[in-house]
C-alpha atoms as a PDB file:
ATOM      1  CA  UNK A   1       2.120 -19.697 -13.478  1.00  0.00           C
ATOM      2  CA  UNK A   2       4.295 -17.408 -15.243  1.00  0.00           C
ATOM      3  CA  UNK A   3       4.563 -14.945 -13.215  1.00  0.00           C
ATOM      4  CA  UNK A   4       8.153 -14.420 -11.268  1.00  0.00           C
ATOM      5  CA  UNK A   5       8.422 -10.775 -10.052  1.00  0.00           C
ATOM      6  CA  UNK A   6       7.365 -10.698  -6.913  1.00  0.00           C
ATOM      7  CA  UNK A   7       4.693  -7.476  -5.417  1.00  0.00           C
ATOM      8  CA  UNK A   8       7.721  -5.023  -5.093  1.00  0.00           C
ATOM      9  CA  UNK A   9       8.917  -5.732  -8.908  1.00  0.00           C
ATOM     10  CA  UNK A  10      12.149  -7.796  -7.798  1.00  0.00           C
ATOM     11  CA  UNK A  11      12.746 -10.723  -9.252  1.00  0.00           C
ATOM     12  CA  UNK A  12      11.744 -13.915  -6.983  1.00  0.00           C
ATOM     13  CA  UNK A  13      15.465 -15.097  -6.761  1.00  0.00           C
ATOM     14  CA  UNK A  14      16.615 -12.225  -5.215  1.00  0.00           C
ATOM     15  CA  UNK A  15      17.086 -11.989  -1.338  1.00  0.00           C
ATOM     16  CA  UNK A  16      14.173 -11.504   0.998  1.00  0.00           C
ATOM     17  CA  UNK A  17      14.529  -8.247   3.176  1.00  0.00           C
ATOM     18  CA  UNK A  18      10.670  -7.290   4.065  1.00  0.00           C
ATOM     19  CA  UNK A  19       9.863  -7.252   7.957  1.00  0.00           C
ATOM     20  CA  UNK A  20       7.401 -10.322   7.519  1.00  0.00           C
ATOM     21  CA  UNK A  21       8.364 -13.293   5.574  1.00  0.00           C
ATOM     22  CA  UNK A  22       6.713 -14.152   2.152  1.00  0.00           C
ATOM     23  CA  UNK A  23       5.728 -17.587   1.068  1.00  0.00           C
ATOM     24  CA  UNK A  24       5.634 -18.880  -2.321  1.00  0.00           C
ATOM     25  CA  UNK A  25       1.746 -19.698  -3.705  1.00  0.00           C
ATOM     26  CA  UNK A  26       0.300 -20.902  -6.025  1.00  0.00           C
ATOM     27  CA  UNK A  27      -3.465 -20.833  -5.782  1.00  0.00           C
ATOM     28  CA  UNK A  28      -5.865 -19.898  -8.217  1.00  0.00           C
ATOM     29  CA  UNK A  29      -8.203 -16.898  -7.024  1.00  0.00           C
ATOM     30  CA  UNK A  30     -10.650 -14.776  -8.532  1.00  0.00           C
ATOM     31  CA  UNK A  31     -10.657 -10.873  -8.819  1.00  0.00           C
ATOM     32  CA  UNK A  32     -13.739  -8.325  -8.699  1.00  0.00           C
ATOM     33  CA  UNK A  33     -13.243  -4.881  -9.667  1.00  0.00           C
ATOM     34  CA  UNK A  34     -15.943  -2.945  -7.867  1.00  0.00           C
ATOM     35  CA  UNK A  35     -15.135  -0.114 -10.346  1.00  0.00           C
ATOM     36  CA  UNK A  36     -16.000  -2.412 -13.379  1.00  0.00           C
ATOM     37  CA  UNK A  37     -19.581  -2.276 -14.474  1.00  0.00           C
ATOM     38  CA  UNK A  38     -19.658  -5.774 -15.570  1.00  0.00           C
ATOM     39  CA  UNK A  39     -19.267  -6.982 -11.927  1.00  0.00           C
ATOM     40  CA  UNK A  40     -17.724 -10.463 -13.319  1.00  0.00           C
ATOM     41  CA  UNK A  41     -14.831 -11.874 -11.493  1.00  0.00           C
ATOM     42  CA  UNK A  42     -11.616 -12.290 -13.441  1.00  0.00           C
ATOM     43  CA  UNK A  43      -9.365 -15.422 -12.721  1.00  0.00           C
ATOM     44  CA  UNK A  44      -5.876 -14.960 -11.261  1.00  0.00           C
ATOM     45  CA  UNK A  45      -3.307 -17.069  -9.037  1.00  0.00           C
ATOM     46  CA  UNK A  46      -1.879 -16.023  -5.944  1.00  0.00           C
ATOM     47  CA  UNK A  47       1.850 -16.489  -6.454  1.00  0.00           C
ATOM     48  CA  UNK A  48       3.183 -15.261  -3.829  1.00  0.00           C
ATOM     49  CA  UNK A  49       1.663 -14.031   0.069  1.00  0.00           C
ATOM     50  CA  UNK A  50       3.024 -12.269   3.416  1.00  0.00           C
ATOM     51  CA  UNK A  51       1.274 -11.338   6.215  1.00  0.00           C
ATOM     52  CA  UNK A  52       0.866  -8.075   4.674  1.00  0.00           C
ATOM     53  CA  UNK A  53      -0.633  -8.870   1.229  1.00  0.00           C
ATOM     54  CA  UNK A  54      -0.228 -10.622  -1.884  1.00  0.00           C
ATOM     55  CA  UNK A  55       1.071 -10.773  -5.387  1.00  0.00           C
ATOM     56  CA  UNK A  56      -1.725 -11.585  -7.953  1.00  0.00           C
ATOM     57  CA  UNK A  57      -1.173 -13.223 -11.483  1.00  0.00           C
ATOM     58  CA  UNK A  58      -3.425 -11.737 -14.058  1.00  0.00           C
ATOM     59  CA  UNK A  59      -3.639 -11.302 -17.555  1.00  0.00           C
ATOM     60  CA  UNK A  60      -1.998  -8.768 -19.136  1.00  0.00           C
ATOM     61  CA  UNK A  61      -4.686  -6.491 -20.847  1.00  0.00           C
ATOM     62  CA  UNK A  62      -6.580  -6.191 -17.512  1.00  0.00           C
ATOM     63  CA  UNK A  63      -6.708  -2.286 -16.927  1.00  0.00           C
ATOM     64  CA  UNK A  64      -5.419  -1.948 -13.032  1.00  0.00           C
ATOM     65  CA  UNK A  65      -4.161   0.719 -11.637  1.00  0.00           C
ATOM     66  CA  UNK A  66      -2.347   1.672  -8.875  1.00  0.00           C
ATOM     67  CA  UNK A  67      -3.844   1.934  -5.818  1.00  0.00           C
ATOM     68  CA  UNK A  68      -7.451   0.809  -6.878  1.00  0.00           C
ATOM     69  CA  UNK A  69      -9.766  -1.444  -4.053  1.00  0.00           C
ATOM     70  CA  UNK A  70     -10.049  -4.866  -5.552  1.00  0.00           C
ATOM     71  CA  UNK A  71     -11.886  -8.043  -3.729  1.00  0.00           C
ATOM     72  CA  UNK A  72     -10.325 -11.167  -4.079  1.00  0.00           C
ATOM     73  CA  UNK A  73     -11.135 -14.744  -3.210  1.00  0.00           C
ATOM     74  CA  UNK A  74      -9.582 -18.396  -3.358  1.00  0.00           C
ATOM     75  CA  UNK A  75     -11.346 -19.965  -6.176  1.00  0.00           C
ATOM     76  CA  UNK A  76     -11.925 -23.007  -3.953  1.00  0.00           C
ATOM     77  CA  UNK A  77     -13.626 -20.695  -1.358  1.00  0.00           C
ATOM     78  CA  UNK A  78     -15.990 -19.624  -3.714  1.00  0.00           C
ATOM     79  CA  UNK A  79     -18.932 -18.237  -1.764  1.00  0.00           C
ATOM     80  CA  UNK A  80     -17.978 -20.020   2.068  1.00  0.00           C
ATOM     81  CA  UNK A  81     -16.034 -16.795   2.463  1.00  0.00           C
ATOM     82  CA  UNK A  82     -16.620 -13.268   2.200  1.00  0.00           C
ATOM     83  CA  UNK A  83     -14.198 -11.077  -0.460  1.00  0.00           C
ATOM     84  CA  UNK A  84     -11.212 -10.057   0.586  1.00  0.00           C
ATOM     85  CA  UNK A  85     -10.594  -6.533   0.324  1.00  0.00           C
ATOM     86  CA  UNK A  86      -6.726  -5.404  -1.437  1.00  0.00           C
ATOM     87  CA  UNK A  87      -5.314  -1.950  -2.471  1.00  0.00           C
ATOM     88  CA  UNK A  88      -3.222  -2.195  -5.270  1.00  0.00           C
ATOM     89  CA  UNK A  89       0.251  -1.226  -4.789  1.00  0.00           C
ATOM     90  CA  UNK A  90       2.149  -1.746  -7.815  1.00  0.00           C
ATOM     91  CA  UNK A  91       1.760  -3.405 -11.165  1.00  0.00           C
ATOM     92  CA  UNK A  92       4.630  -4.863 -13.449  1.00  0.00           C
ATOM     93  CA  UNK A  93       4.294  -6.445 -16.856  1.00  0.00           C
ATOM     94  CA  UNK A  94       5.651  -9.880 -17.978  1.00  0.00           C
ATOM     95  CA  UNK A  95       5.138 -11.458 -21.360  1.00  0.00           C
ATOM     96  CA  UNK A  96       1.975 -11.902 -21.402  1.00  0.00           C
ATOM     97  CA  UNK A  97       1.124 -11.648 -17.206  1.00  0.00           C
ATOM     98  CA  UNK A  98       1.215  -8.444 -15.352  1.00  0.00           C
ATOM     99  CA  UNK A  99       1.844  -9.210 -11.562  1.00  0.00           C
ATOM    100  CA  UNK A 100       0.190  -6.976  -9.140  1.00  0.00           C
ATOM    101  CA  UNK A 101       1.366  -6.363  -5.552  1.00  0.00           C
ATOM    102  CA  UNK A 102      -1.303  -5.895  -3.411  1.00  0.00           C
ATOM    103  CA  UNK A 103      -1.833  -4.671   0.426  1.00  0.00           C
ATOM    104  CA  UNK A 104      -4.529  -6.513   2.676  1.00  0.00           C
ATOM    105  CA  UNK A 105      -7.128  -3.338   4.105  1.00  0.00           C
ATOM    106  CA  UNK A 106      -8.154  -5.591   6.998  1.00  0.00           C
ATOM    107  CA  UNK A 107      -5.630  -7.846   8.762  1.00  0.00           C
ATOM    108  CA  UNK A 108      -7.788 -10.986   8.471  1.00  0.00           C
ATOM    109  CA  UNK A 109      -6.731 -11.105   4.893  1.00  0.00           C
ATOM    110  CA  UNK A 110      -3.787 -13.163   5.665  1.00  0.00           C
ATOM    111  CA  UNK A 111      -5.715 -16.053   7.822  1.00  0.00           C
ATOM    112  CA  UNK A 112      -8.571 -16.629   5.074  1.00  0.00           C
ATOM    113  CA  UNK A 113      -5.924 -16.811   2.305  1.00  0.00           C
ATOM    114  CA  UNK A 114      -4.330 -19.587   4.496  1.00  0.00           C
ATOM    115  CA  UNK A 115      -7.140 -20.784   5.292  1.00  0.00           C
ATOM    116  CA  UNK A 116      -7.947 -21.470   1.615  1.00  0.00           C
ATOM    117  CA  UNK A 117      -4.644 -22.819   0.778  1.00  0.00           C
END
Protein backbone atom coordinates (compact mmCIF):
# COMPACT_ATOMS: atom_id res chain seq x y z
CA UNK A 1 0.00 0.00 0.00
CA UNK A 2 0.62 3.45 -0.87
CA UNK A 3 0.10 5.01 1.88
CA UNK A 4 3.35 6.54 3.89
CA UNK A 5 2.17 9.32 6.28
CA UNK A 6 1.71 7.94 9.26
CA UNK A 7 -1.83 8.90 11.77
CA UNK A 8 -0.19 12.26 12.91
CA UNK A 9 0.56 13.39 9.09
CA UNK A 10 4.51 12.86 9.42
CA UNK A 11 6.09 11.16 7.05
CA UNK A 12 6.99 7.35 8.09
CA UNK A 13 10.83 8.06 7.89
CA UNK A 14 10.82 10.51 10.33
CA UNK A 15 11.76 9.75 14.05
CA UNK A 16 9.35 8.08 16.41
CA UNK A 17 8.58 10.28 19.57
CA UNK A 18 4.89 8.99 20.74
CA UNK A 19 4.79 7.46 24.40
CA UNK A 20 3.91 3.89 22.94
CA UNK A 21 5.76 2.47 20.09
CA UNK A 22 4.13 2.02 16.58
CA UNK A 23 4.60 -0.96 14.39
CA UNK A 24 4.54 -1.05 10.76
CA UNK A 25 1.25 -3.14 9.18
CA UNK A 26 0.13 -4.11 6.59
CA UNK A 27 -3.18 -5.90 6.84
CA UNK A 28 -6.11 -5.52 4.87
CA UNK A 29 -9.30 -4.49 7.02
CA UNK A 30 -12.64 -3.43 6.33
CA UNK A 31 -14.42 -0.11 7.41
CA UNK A 32 -18.25 0.52 8.39
CA UNK A 33 -19.49 3.90 8.67
CA UNK A 34 -22.44 3.69 11.02
CA UNK A 35 -23.37 7.16 9.66
CA UNK A 36 -23.61 5.77 6.03
CA UNK A 37 -27.01 4.53 5.04
CA UNK A 38 -25.71 1.93 2.81
CA UNK A 39 -24.24 0.01 5.82
CA UNK A 40 -21.57 -1.73 3.32
CA UNK A 41 -18.09 -2.09 4.55
CA UNK A 42 -15.39 -0.33 2.58
CA UNK A 43 -11.90 -2.09 2.18
CA UNK A 44 -8.79 -0.51 3.71
CA UNK A 45 -5.23 -1.72 5.07
CA UNK A 46 -3.94 -1.12 8.34
CA UNK A 47 -0.52 0.40 7.70
CA UNK A 48 0.54 1.25 10.59
CA UNK A 49 -0.72 0.38 14.67
CA UNK A 50 0.24 1.46 18.42
CA UNK A 51 -1.26 0.56 21.37
CA UNK A 52 -3.31 3.54 21.04
CA UNK A 53 -4.84 3.22 17.53
CA UNK A 54 -4.21 2.90 14.00
CA UNK A 55 -3.56 4.45 10.66
CA UNK A 56 -6.09 3.24 7.97
CA UNK A 57 -5.44 3.21 4.10
CA UNK A 58 -8.50 4.16 2.19
CA UNK A 59 -9.45 5.48 -0.95
CA UNK A 60 -9.38 8.83 -1.56
CA UNK A 61 -13.03 9.97 -2.39
CA UNK A 62 -14.30 8.32 0.85
CA UNK A 63 -16.04 11.32 2.74
CA UNK A 64 -14.42 11.03 6.51
CA UNK A 65 -14.27 13.41 8.74
CA UNK A 66 -12.64 14.21 11.66
CA UNK A 67 -13.58 12.80 14.62
CA UNK A 68 -16.44 10.49 13.24
CA UNK A 69 -17.03 6.68 15.12
CA UNK A 70 -16.01 4.17 12.54
CA UNK A 71 -15.93 0.12 13.16
CA UNK A 72 -13.23 -1.63 11.76
CA UNK A 73 -12.23 -5.24 11.34
CA UNK A 74 -9.27 -7.49 9.95
CA UNK A 75 -10.59 -8.77 6.77
CA UNK A 76 -9.39 -12.24 7.81
CA UNK A 77 -11.50 -11.91 11.04
CA UNK A 78 -14.44 -11.42 9.20
CA UNK A 79 -17.33 -12.24 11.50
CA UNK A 80 -15.08 -14.43 14.49
CA UNK A 81 -14.73 -10.96 15.97
CA UNK A 82 -16.85 -8.24 16.93
CA UNK A 83 -16.11 -4.48 15.19
CA UNK A 84 -13.75 -2.54 16.52
CA UNK A 85 -14.81 0.75 17.48
CA UNK A 86 -12.18 4.04 16.22
CA UNK A 87 -12.62 7.88 16.43
CA UNK A 88 -11.12 9.51 13.72
CA UNK A 89 -8.41 11.80 14.50
CA UNK A 90 -6.99 13.18 11.48
CA UNK A 91 -7.14 12.63 7.76
CA UNK A 92 -4.34 13.47 5.12
CA UNK A 93 -4.48 13.03 1.38
CA UNK A 94 -1.95 11.16 -0.86
CA UNK A 95 -2.25 10.64 -4.57
CA UNK A 96 -4.85 8.79 -4.77
CA UNK A 97 -5.04 7.33 -0.74
CA UNK A 98 -6.07 9.47 2.10
CA UNK A 99 -4.57 7.98 5.40
CA UNK A 100 -6.62 8.32 8.44
CA UNK A 101 -5.28 8.30 12.02
CA UNK A 102 -7.49 6.78 14.19
CA UNK A 103 -7.88 6.38 18.22
CA UNK A 104 -9.08 2.91 19.70
CA UNK A 105 -12.55 3.88 22.13
CA UNK A 106 -11.99 0.66 24.07
CA UNK A 107 -8.48 -0.56 24.96
CA UNK A 108 -9.05 -4.09 23.61
CA UNK A 109 -8.64 -2.61 20.20
CA UNK A 110 -5.01 -3.16 20.22
CA UNK A 111 -5.08 -7.12 21.26
CA UNK A 112 -7.79 -8.11 18.48
CA UNK A 113 -5.83 -6.17 15.81
CA UNK A 114 -2.84 -8.39 16.92
CA UNK A 115 -4.66 -10.94 17.26
CA UNK A 116 -5.66 -10.78 13.57
CA UNK A 117 -2.29 -10.09 12.32
Amino acid sequence: MDCQILADGRDARQQERRRDARRRASLRALVLDPADALDQPYPAWIVDQSKGGVCLCLNRSLVIDQGSILLIQAAAALGSFPWIEVEVRNRRLQYLQQAVGCRFIHGEGWERVLSCG
